[in-house]
N, C-alpha and C. Protein backbone atom coordinates (compact mmCIF):
# COMPACT_ATOMS: atom_id res chain seq x y z
N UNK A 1 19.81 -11.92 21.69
CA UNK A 1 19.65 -12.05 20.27
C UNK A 1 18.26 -11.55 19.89
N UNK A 2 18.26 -11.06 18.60
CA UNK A 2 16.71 -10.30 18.72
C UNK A 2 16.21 -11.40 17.50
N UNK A 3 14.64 -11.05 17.64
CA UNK A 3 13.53 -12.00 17.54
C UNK A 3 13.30 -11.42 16.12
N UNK A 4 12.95 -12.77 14.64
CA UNK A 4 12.60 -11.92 13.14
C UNK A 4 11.32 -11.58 13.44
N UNK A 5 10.63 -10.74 12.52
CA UNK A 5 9.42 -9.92 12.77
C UNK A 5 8.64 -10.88 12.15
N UNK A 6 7.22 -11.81 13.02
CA UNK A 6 6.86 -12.72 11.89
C UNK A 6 5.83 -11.94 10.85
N UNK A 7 5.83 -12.95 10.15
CA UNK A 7 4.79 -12.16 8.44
C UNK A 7 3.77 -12.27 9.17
N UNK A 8 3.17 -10.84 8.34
CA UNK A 8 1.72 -10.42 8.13
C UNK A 8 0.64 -11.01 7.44
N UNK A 9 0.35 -12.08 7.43
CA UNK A 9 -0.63 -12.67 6.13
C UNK A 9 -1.84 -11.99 6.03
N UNK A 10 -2.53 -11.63 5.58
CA UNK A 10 -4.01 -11.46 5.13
C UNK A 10 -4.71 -12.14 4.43
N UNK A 11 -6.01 -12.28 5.43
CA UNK A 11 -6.97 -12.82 5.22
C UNK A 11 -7.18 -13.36 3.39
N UNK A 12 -7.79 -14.17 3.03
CA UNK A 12 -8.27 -13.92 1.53
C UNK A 12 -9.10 -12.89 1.40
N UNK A 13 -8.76 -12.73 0.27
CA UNK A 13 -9.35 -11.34 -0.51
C UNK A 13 -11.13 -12.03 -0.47
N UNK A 14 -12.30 -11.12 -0.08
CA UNK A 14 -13.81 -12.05 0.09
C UNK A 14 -14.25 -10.76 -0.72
N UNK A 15 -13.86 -9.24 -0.93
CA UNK A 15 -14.58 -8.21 -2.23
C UNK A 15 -13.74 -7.80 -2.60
N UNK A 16 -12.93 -8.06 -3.60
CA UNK A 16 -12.19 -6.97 -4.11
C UNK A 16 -11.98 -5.68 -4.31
N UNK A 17 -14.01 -5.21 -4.81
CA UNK A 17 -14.28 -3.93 -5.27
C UNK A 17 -14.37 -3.19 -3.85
N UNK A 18 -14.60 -3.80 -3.03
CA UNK A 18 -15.24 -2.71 -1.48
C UNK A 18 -13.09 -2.71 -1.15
N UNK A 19 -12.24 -4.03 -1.40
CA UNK A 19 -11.25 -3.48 -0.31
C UNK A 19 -10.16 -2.43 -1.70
N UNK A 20 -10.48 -2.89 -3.20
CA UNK A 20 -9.57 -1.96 -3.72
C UNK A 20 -10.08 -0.39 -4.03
N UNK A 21 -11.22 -0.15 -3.78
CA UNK A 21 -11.99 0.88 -3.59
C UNK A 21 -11.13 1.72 -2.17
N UNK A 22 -11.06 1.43 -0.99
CA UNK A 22 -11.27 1.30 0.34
C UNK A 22 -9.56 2.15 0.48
N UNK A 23 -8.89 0.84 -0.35
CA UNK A 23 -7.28 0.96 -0.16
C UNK A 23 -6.83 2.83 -1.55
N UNK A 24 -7.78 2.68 -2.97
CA UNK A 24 -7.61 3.77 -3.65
C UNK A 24 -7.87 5.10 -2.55
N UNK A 25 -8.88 5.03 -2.10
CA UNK A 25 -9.17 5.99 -1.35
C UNK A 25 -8.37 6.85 -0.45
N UNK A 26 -8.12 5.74 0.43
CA UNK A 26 -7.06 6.00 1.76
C UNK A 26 -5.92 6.35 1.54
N UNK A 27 -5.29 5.64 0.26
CA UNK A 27 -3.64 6.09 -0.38
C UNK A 27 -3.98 7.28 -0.57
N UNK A 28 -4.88 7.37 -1.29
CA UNK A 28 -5.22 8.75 -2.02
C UNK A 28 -5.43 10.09 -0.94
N UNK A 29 -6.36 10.25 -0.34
CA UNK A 29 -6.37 11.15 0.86
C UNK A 29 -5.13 11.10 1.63
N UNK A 30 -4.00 10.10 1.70
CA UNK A 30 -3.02 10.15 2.44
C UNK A 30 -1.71 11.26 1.67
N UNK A 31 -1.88 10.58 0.47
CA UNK A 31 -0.91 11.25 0.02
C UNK A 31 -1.44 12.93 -0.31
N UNK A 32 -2.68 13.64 -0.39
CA UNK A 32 -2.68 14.83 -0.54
C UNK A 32 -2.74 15.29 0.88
N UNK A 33 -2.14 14.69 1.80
CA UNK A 33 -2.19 15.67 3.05
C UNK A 33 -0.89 15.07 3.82
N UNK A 34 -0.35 13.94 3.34
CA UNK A 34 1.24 14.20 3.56
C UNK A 34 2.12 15.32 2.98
N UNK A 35 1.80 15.92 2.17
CA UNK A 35 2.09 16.78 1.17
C UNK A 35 1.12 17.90 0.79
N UNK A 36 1.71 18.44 -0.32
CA UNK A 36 0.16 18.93 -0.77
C UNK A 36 -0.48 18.32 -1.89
N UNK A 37 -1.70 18.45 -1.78
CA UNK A 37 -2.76 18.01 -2.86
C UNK A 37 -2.05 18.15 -4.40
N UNK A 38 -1.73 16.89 -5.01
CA UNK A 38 -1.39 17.01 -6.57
C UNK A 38 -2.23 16.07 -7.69
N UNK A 39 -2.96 16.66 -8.78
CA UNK A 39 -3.33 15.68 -9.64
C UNK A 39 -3.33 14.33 -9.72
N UNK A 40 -1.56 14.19 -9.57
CA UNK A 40 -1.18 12.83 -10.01
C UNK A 40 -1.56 12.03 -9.03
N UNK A 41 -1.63 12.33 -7.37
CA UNK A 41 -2.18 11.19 -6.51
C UNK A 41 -3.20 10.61 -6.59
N UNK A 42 -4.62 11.11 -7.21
CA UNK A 42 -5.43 10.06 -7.78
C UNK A 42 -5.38 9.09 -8.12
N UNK A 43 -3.79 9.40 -9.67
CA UNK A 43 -3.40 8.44 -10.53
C UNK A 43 -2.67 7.51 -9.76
N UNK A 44 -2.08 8.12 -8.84
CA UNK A 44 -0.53 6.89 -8.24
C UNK A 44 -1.86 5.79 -7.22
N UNK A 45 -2.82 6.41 -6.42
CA UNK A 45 -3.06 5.64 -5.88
C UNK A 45 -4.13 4.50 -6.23
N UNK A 46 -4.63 5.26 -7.85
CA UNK A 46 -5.84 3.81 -8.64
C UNK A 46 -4.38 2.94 -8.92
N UNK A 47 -3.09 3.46 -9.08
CA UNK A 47 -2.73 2.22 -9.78
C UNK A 47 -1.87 1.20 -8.81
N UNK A 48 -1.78 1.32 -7.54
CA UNK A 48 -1.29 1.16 -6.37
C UNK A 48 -2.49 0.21 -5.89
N UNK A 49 -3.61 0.67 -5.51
CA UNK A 49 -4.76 -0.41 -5.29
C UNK A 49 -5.06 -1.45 -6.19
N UNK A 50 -4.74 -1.43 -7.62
CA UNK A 50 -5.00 -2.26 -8.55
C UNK A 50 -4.10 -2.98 -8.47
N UNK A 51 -2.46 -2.93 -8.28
CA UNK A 51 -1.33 -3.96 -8.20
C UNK A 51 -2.11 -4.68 -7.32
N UNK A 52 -1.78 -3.96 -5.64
CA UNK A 52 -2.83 -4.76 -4.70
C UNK A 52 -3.39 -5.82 -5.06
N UNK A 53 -4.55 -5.18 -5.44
CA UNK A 53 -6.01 -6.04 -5.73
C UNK A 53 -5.84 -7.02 -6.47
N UNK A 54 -4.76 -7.18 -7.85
CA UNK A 54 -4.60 -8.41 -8.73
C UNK A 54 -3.70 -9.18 -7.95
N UNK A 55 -2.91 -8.91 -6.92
CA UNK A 55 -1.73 -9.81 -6.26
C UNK A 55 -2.83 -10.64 -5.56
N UNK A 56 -3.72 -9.79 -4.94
CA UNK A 56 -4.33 -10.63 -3.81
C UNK A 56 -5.25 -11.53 -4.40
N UNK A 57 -5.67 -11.43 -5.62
CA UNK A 57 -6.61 -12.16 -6.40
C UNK A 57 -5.90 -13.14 -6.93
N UNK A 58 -4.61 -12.73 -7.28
CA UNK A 58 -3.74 -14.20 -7.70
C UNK A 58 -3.41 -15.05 -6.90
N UNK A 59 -3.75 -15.01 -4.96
CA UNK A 59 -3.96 -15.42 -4.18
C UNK A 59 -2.20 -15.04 -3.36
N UNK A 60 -1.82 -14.09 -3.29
CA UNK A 60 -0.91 -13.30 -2.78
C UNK A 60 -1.43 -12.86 -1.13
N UNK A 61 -0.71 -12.82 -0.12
CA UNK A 61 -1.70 -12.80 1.13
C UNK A 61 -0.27 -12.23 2.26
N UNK A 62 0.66 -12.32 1.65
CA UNK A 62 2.06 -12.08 2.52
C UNK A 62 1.81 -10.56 2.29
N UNK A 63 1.36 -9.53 3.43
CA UNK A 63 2.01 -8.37 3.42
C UNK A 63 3.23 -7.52 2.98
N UNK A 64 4.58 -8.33 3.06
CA UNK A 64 5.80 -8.37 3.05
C UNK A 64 6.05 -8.14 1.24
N UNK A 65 5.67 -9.49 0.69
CA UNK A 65 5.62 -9.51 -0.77
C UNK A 65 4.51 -8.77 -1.51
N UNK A 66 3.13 -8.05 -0.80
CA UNK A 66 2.78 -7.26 -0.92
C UNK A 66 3.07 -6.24 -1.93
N UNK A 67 3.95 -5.13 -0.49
CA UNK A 67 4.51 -4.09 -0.13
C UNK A 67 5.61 -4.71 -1.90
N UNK A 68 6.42 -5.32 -1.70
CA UNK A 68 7.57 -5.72 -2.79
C UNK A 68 6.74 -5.80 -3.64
N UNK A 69 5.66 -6.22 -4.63
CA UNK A 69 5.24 -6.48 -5.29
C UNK A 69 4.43 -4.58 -5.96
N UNK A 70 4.42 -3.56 -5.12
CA UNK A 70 4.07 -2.90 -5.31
C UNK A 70 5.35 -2.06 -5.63
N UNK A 71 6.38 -1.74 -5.20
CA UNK A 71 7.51 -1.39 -5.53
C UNK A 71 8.27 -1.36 -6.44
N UNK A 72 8.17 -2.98 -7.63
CA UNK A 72 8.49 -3.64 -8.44
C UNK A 72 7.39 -2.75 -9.90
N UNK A 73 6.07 -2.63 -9.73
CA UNK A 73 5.40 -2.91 -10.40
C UNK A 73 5.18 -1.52 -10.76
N UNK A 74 5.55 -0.69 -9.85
CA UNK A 74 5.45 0.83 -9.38
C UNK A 74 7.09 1.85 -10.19
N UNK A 75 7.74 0.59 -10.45
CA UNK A 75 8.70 1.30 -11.03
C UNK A 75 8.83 1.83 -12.45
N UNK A 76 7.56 1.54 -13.04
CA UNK A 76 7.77 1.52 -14.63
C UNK A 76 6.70 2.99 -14.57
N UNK A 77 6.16 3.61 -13.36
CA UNK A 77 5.39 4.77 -12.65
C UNK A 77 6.27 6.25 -13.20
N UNK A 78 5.71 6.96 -13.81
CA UNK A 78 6.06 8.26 -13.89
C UNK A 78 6.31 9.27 -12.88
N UNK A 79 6.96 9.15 -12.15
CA UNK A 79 7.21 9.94 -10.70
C UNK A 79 7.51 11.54 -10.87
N UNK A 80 7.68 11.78 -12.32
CA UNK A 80 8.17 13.05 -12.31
C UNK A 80 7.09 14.44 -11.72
N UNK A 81 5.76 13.88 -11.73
CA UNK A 81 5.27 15.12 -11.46
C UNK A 81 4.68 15.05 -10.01
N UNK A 82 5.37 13.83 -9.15
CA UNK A 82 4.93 13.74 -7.80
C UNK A 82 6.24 13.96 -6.78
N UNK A 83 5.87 14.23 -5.53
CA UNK A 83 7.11 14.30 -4.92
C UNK A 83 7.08 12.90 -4.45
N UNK A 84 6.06 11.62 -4.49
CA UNK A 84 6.69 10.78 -4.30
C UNK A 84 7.67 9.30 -5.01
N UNK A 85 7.77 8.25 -4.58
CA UNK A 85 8.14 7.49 -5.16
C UNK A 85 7.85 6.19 -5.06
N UNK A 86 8.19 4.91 -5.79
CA UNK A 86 7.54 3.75 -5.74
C UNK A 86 7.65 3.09 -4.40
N UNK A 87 9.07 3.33 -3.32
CA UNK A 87 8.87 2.91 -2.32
C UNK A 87 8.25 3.74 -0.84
N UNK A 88 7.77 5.10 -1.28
CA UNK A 88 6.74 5.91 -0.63
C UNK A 88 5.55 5.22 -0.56
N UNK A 89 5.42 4.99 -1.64
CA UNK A 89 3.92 4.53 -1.97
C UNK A 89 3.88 3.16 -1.36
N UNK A 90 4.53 2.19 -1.74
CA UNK A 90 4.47 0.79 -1.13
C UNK A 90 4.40 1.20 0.40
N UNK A 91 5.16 1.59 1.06
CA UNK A 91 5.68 1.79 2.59
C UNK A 91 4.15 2.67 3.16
N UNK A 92 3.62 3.26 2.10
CA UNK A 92 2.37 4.22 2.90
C UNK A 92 0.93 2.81 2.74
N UNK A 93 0.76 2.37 1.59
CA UNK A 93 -0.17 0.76 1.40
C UNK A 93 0.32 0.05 3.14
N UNK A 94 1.79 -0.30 3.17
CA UNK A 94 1.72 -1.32 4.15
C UNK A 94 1.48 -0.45 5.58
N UNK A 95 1.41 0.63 5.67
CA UNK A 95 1.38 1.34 6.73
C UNK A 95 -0.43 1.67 6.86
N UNK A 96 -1.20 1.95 5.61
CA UNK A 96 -2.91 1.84 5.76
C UNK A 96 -3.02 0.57 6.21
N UNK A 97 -2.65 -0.41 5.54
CA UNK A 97 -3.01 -1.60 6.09
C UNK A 97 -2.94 -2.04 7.19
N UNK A 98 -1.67 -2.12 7.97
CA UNK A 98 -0.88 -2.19 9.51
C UNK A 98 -2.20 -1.93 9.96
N UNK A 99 -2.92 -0.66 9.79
CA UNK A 99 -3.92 0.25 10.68
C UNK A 99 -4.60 -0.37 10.49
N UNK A 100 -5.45 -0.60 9.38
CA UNK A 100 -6.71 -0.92 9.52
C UNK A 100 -6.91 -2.55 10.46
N UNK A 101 -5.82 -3.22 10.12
CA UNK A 101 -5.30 -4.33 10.97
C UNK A 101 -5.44 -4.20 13.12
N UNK A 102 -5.19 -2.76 12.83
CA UNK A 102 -4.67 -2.36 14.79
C UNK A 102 -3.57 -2.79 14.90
N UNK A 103 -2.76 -2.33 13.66
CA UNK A 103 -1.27 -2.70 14.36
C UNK A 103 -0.70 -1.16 14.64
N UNK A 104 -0.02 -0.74 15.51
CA UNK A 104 0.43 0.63 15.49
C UNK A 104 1.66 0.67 14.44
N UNK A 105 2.06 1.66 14.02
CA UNK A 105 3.14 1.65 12.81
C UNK A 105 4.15 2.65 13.48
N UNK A 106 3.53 2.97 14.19
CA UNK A 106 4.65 4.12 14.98
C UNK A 106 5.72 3.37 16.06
N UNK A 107 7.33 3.78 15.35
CA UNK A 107 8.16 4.16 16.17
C UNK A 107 8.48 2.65 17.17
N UNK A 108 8.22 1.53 16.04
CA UNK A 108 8.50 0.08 16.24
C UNK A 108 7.83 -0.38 17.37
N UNK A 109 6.98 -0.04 18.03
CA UNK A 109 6.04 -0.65 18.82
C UNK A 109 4.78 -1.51 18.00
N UNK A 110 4.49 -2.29 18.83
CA UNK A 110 3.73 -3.55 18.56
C UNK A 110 2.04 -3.62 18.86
C-alpha cells in the first residue's frame, strides 16, 4: 500500500520584503528561460509573490494550500499574452520553494 506524501509546512514568515522580493525574482527569471523572455512575466510573477506573501502573513504555512491558494487567486490573471497559466505558475512557486528547501523536485525522488 503506498504511503500519503506528508505536508510541507513552512516556517513563519520572519521578512516578508527579503522572501517576497526573493520568490518575485526567481518566478520571474524562471519563467523567461523556461520559455522565452515576455513582458508579462514580470507582471505574472509580482503578482504570484504577493498572493504568497499575504497568505503567509495571514499566517498560511501549508505548502499544499499554498500552491491552491495561488491557482485560485491567479485565475481572475490575464493569461492571454503569456504562454503560461495559473497552474504553471503555482506548480513553478511550489517547485522554487521545494529547492530552496533541498527538496529535489525531480522525477518523484525525495
Amino acid at each position: 500500500m503506498s504511503q500519503p506524501i506528508p505536508p510541507i509546512v513552512l516556517p513563519p514568515v520572519t521578512n516578508p520584503d527579503v522572501e517576497q522580493t526573493w520568490l518575485k525574482e526567481s518566478l520571474h527569471k524562471w519563467l523567461n528561460e523556461e520559455f522565452i523572455p515576455e513582458i508579462i512575466n514580470e507582471t505574472i510573477a509580482l503578482r504570484a509573490a504577493q498572493i504568497f506573501i499575504r497568505q503567509r502573513l495571514e499566517g498560511e504555512n501549508d505548502l499544499g494550500s499554498l500552491v491552491i491558494a495561488i491557482v485560485m487567486e491567479m485565475q481572475s490573471f490575464d493569461f492571454q499574452k503569456s504562454f503560461y497559466s495559473e497552474f504553471a505558475i503555482a506548480n513553478a512557486v511550489s517547485d522554487l520553494i521545494l529547492k530552496s528547501l533541498g527538496i529535489n523536485t525531480c522525477c518523484g525522488e525525495s
